[in-house]
N, C-alpha and C. Protein backbone atom coordinates (compact mmCIF):
# COMPACT_ATOMS: atom_id res chain seq x y z
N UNK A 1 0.84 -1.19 0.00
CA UNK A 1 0.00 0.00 0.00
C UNK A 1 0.88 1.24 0.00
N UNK A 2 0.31 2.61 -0.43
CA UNK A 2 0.96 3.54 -0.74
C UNK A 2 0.80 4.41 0.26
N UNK A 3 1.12 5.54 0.65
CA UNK A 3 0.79 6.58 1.12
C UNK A 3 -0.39 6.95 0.96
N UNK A 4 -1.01 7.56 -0.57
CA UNK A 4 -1.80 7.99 -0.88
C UNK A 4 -3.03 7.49 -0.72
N UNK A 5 -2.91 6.08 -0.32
CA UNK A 5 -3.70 4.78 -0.24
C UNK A 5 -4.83 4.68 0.69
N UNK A 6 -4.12 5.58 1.86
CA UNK A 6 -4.39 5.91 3.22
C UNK A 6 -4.38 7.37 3.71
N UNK A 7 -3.62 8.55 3.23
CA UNK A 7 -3.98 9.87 3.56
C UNK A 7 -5.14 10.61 3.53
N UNK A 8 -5.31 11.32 4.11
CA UNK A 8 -6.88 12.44 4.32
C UNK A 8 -6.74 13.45 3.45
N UNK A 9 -7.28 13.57 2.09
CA UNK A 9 -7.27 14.74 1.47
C UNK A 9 -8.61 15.11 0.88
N UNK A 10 -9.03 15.97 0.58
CA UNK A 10 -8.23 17.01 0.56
C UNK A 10 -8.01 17.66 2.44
N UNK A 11 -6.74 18.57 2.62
CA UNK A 11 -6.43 18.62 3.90
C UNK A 11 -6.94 20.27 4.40
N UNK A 12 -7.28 20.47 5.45
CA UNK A 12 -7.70 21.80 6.16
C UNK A 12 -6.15 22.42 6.48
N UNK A 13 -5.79 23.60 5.71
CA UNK A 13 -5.23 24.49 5.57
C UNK A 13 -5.06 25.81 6.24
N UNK A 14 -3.32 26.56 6.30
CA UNK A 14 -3.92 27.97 6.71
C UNK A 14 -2.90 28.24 6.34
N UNK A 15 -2.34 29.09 5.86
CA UNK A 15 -1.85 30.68 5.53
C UNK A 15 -0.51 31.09 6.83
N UNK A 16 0.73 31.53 6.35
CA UNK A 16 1.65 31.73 7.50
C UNK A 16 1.11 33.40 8.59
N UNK A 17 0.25 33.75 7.00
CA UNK A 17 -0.38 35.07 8.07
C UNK A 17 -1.66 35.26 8.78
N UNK A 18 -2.02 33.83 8.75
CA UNK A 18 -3.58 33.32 9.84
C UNK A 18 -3.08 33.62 11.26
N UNK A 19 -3.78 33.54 11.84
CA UNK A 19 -3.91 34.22 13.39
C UNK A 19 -3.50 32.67 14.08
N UNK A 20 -3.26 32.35 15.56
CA UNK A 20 -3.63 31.58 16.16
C UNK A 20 -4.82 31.50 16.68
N UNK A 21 -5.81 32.54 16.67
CA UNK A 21 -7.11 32.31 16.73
C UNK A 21 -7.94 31.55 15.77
N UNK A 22 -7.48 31.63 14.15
CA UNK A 22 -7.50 30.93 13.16
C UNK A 22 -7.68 29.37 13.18
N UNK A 23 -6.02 28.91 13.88
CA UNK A 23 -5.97 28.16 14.24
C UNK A 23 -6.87 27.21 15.06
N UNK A 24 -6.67 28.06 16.32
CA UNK A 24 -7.54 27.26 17.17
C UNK A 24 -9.16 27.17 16.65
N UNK A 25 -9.87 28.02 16.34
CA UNK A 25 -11.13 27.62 15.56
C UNK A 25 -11.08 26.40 14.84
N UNK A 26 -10.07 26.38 13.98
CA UNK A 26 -9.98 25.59 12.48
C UNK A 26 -9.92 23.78 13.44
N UNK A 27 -9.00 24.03 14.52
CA UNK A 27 -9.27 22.75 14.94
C UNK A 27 -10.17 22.24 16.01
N UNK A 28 -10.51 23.36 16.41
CA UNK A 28 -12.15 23.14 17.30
C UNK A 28 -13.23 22.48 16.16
N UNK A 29 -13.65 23.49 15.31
CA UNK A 29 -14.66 23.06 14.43
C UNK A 29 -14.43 21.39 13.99
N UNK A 30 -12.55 21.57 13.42
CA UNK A 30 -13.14 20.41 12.32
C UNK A 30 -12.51 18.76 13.16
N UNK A 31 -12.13 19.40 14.48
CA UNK A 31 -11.77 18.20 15.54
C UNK A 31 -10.63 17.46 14.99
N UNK A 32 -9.72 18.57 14.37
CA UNK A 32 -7.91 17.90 14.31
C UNK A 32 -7.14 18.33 15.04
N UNK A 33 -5.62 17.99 14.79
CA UNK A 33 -4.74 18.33 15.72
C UNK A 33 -3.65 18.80 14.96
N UNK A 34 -3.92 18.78 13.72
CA UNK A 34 -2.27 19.37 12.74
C UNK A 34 -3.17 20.19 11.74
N UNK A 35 -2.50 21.48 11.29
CA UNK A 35 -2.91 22.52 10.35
C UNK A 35 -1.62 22.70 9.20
N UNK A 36 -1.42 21.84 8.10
CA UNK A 36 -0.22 22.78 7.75
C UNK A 36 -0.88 23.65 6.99
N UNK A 37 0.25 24.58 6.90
CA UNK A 37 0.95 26.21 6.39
C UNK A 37 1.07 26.01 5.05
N UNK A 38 0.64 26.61 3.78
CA UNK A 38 0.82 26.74 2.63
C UNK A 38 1.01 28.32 2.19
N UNK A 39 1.51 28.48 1.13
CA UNK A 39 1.42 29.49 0.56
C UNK A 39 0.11 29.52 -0.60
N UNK A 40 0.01 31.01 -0.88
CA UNK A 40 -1.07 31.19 -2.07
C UNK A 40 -1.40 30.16 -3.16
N UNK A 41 -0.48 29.48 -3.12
CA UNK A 41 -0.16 28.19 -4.68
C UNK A 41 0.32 26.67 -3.85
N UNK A 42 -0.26 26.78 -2.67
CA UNK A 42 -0.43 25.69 -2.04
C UNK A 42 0.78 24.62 -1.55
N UNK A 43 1.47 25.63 -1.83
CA UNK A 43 3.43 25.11 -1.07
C UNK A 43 3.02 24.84 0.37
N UNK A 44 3.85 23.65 0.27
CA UNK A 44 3.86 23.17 2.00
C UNK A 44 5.02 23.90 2.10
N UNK A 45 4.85 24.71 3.56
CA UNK A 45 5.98 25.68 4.09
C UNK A 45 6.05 25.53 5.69
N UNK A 46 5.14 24.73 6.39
CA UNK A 46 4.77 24.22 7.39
C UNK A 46 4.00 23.73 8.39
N UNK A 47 4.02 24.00 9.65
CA UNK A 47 2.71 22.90 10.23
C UNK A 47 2.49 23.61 11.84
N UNK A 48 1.56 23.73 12.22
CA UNK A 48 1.07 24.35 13.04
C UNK A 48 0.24 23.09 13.90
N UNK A 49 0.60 22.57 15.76
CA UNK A 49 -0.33 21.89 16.24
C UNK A 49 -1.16 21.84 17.13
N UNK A 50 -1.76 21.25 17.83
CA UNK A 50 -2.42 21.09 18.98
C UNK A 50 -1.98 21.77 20.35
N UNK A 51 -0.07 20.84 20.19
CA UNK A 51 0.46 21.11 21.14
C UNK A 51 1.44 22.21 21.24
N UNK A 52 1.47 22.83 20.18
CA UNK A 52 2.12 24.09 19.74
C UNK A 52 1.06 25.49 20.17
N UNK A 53 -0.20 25.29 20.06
CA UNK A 53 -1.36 25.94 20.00
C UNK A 53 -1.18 25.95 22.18
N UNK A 54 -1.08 24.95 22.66
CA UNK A 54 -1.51 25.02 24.10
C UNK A 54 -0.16 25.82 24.77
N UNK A 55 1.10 25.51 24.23
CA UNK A 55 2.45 26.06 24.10
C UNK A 55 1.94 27.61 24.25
N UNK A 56 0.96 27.89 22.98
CA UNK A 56 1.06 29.98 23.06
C UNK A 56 0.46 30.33 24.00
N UNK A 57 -0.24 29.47 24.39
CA UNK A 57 -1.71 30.12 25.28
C UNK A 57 -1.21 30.10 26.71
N UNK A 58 -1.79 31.29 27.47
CA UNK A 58 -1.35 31.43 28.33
C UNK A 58 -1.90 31.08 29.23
N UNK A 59 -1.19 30.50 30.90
CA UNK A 59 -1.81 29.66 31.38
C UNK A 59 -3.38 29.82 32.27
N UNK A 60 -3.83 28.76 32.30
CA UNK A 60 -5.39 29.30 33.21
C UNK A 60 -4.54 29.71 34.43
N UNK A 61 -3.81 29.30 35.15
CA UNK A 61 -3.58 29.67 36.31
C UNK A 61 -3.07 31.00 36.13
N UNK A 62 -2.80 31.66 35.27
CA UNK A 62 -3.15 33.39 35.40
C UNK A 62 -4.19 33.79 35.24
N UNK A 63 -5.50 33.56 35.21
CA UNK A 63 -6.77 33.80 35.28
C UNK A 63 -7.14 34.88 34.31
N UNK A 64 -6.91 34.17 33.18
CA UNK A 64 -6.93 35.45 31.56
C UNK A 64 -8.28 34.70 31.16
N UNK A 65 -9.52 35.39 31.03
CA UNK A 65 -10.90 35.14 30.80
C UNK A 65 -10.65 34.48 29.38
N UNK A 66 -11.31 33.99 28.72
CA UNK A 66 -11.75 33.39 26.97
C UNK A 66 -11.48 34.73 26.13
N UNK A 67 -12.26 35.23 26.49
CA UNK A 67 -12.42 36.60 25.49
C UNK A 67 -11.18 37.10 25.29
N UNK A 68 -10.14 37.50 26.19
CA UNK A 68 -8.52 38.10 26.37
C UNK A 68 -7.81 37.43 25.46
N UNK A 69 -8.08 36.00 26.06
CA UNK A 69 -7.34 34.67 25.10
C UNK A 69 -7.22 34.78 23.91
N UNK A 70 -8.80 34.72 23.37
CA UNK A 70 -8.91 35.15 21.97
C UNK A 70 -8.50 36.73 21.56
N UNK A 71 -8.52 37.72 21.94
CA UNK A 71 -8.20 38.75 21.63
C UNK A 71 -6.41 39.03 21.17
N UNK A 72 -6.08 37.83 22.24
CA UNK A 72 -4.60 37.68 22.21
C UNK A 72 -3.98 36.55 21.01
N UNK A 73 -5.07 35.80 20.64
CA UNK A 73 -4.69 34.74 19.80
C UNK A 73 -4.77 35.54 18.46
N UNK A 74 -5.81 36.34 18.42
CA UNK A 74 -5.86 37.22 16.99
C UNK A 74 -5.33 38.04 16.45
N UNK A 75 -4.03 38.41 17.27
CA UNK A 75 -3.13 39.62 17.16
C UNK A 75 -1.66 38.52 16.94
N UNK A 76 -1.60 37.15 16.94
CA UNK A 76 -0.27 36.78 16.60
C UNK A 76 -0.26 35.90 15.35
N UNK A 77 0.27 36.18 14.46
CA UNK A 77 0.60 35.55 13.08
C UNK A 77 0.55 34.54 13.32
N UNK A 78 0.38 33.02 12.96
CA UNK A 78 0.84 31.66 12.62
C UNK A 78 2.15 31.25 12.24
N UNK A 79 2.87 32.89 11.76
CA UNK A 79 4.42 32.25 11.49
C UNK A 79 5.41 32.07 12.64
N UNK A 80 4.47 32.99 13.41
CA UNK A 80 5.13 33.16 14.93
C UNK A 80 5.97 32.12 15.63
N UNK A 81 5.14 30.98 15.42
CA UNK A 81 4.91 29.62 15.97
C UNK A 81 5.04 28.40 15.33
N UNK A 82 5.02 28.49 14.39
CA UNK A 82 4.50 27.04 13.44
C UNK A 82 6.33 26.78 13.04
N UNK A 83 6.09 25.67 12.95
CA UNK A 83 7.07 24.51 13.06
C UNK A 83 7.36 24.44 11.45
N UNK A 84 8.96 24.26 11.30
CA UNK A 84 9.11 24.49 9.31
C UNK A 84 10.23 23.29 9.32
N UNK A 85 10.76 22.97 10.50
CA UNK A 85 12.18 21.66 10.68
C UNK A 85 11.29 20.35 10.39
N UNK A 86 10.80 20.29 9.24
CA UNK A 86 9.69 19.06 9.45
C UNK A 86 9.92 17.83 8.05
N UNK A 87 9.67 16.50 8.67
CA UNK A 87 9.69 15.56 7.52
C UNK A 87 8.54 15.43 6.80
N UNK A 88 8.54 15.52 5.43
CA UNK A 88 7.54 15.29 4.27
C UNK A 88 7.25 13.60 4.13
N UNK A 89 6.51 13.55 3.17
CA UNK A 89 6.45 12.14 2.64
C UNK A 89 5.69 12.39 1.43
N UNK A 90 5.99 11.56 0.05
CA UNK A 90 5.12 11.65 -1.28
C UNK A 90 4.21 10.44 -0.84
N UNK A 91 3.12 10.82 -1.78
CA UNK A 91 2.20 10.09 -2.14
C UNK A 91 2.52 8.75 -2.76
N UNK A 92 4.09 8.28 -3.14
CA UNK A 92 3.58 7.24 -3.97
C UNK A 92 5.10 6.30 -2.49
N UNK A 93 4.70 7.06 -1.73
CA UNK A 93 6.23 6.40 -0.40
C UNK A 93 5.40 5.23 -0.08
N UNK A 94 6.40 4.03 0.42
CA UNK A 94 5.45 3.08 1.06
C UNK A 94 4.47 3.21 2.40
N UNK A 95 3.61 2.96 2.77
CA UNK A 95 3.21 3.15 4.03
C UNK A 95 4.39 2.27 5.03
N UNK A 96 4.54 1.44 4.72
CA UNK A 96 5.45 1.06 5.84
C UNK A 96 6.81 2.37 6.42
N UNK A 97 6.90 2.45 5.10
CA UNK A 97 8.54 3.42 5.09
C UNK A 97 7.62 4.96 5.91
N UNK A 98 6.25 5.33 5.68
CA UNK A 98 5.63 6.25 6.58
C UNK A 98 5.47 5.65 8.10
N UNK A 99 5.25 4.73 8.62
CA UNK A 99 4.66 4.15 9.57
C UNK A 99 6.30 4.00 10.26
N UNK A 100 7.44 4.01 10.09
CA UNK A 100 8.54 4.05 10.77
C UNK A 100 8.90 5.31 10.62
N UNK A 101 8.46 6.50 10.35
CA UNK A 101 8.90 7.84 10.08
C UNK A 101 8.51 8.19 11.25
N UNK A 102 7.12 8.10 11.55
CA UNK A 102 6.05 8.66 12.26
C UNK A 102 6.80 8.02 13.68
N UNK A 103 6.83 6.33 13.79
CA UNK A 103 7.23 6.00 14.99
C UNK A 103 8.66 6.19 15.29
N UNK A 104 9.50 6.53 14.44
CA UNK A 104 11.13 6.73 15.03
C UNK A 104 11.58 8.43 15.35
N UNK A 105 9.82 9.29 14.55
CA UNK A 105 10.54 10.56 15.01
C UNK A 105 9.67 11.28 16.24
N UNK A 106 8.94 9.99 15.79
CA UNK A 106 7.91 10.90 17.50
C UNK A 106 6.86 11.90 16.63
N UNK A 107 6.39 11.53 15.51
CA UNK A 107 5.26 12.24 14.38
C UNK A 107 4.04 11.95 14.96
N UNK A 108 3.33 13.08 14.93
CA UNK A 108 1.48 13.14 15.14
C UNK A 108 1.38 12.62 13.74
N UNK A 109 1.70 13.48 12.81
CA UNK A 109 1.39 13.14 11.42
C UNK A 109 2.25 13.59 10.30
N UNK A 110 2.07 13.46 8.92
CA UNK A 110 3.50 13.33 7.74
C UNK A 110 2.63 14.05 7.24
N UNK A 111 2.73 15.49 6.50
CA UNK A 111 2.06 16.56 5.46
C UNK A 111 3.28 15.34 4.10
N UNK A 112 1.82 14.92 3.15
CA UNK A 112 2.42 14.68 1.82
C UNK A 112 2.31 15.36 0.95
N UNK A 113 3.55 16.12 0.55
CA UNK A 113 3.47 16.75 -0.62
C UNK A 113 4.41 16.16 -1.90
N UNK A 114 4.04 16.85 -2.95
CA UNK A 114 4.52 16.13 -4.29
C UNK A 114 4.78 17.33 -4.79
N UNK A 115 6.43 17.46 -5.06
CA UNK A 115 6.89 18.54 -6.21
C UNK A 115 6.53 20.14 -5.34
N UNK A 116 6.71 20.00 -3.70
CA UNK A 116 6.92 20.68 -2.89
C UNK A 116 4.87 21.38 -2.43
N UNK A 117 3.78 21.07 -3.27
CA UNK A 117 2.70 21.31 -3.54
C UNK A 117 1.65 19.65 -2.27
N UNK A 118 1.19 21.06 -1.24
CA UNK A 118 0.49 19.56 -0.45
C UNK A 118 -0.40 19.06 -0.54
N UNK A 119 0.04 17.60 -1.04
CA UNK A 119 -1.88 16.74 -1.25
C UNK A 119 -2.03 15.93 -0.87
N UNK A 120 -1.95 16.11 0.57
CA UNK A 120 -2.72 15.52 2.03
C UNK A 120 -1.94 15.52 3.32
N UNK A 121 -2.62 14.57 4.24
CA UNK A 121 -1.92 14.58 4.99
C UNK A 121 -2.28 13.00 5.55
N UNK A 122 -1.02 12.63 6.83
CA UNK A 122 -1.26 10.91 6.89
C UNK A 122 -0.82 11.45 8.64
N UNK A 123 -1.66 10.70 9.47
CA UNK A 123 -2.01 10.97 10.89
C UNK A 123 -1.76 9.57 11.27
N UNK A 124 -1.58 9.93 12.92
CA UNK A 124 -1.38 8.40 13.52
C UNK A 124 -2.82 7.70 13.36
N UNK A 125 -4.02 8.75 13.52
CA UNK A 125 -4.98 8.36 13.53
C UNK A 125 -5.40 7.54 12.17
N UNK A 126 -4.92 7.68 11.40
CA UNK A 126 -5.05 7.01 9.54
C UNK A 126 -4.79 5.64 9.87
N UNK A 127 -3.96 5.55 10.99
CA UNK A 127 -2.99 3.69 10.79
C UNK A 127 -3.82 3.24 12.12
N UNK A 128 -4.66 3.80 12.67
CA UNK A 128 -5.23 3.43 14.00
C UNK A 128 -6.54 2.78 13.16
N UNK A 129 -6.71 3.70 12.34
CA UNK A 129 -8.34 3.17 11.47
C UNK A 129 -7.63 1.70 10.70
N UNK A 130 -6.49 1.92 10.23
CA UNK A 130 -6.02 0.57 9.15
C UNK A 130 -5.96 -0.40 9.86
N UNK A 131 -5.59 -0.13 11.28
CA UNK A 131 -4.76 -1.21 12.25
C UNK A 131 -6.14 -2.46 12.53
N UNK A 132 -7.93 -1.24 12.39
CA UNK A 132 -9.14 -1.69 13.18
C UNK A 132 -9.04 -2.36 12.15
N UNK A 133 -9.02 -2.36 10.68
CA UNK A 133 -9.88 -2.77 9.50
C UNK A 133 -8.43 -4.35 9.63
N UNK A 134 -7.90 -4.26 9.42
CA UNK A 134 -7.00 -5.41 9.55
C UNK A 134 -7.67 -6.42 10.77
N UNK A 135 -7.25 -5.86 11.69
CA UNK A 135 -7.97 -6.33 12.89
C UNK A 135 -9.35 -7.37 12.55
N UNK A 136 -10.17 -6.34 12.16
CA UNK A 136 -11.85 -6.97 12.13
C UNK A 136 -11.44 -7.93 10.80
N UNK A 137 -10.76 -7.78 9.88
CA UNK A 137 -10.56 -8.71 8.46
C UNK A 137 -9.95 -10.21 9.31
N UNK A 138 -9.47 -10.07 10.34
CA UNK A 138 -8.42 -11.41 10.86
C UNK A 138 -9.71 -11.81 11.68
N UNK A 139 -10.75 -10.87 12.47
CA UNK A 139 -11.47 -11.88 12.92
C UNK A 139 -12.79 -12.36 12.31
N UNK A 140 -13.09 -11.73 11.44
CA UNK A 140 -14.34 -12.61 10.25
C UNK A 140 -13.91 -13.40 9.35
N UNK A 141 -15.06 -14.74 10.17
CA UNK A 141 -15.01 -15.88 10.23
C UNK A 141 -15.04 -16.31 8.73
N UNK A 142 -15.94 -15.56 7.91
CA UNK A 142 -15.84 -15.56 6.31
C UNK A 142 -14.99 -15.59 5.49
């Protein structure tokens, strides 16, 4: 199996000059944990996460209301923050050769791009769904 075989595309996107308020919406709404960074013409340029996102925010134990939070999340760029030291993977890579990327570098997930242009993305959660479907295939009895 390929990469492509198994990645989530098309992928939820943002801009190096989106807000971290951006952010955090984009993964409230659509219930992920990785955003990469493209340019206008859809260059992977980097990746913005979950745990990068809890990193900006400042802590409850300073007692900064929601509203501040957000006021404060909307005033800082995405380039601020977002992560660019990062491993790719193409679409036509083996999944295996992805599935030791992810576990030897300590990866949430691999942005695949092709010819530097990103078309998709592959999550631990992708091989958690493959791992069930394997799983349930070994135990029907059929």
């Amino acid at each position: 199996m390929k990469v492509k075989d198994l990645m989530s595309a098309p992928v939820f996107s943002l801009r190096q000059t989106d807000t971290l308020y951006s952010a955090r919406e984009l993964m409230q709404m659509q219930r992920i944990r990785h955003i990469p960074i493209v340019t206008a013409d859809n260059i992977f340029i980097g990746l913005i996460t979950h745990r990068d996102l809890l990193s900006a925010t400042i802590s409850h134990l300073a007692e900064v209301d929601p509203e501040t939070q957000r006021e404060i999340d909307a005033g800082i760029p995405i380039q601020e923050i977002m992560r660019t030291d990062l491993k790719t993977i193409g679409p036509d890579d083996s999944l295996e050769n992805a599935a030791k990327m992810l576990l030897n570098h300590k990866y949430g997930c691999l942005p695949v791009v092709d010819q530097r242009i990103l078309v998709g993305i592959l999550t631990e959660a992708d091989f958690l769904k493959l791992t069930i479907q394997l799983l349930e295939a070994l135990d029907d009895p059929s």
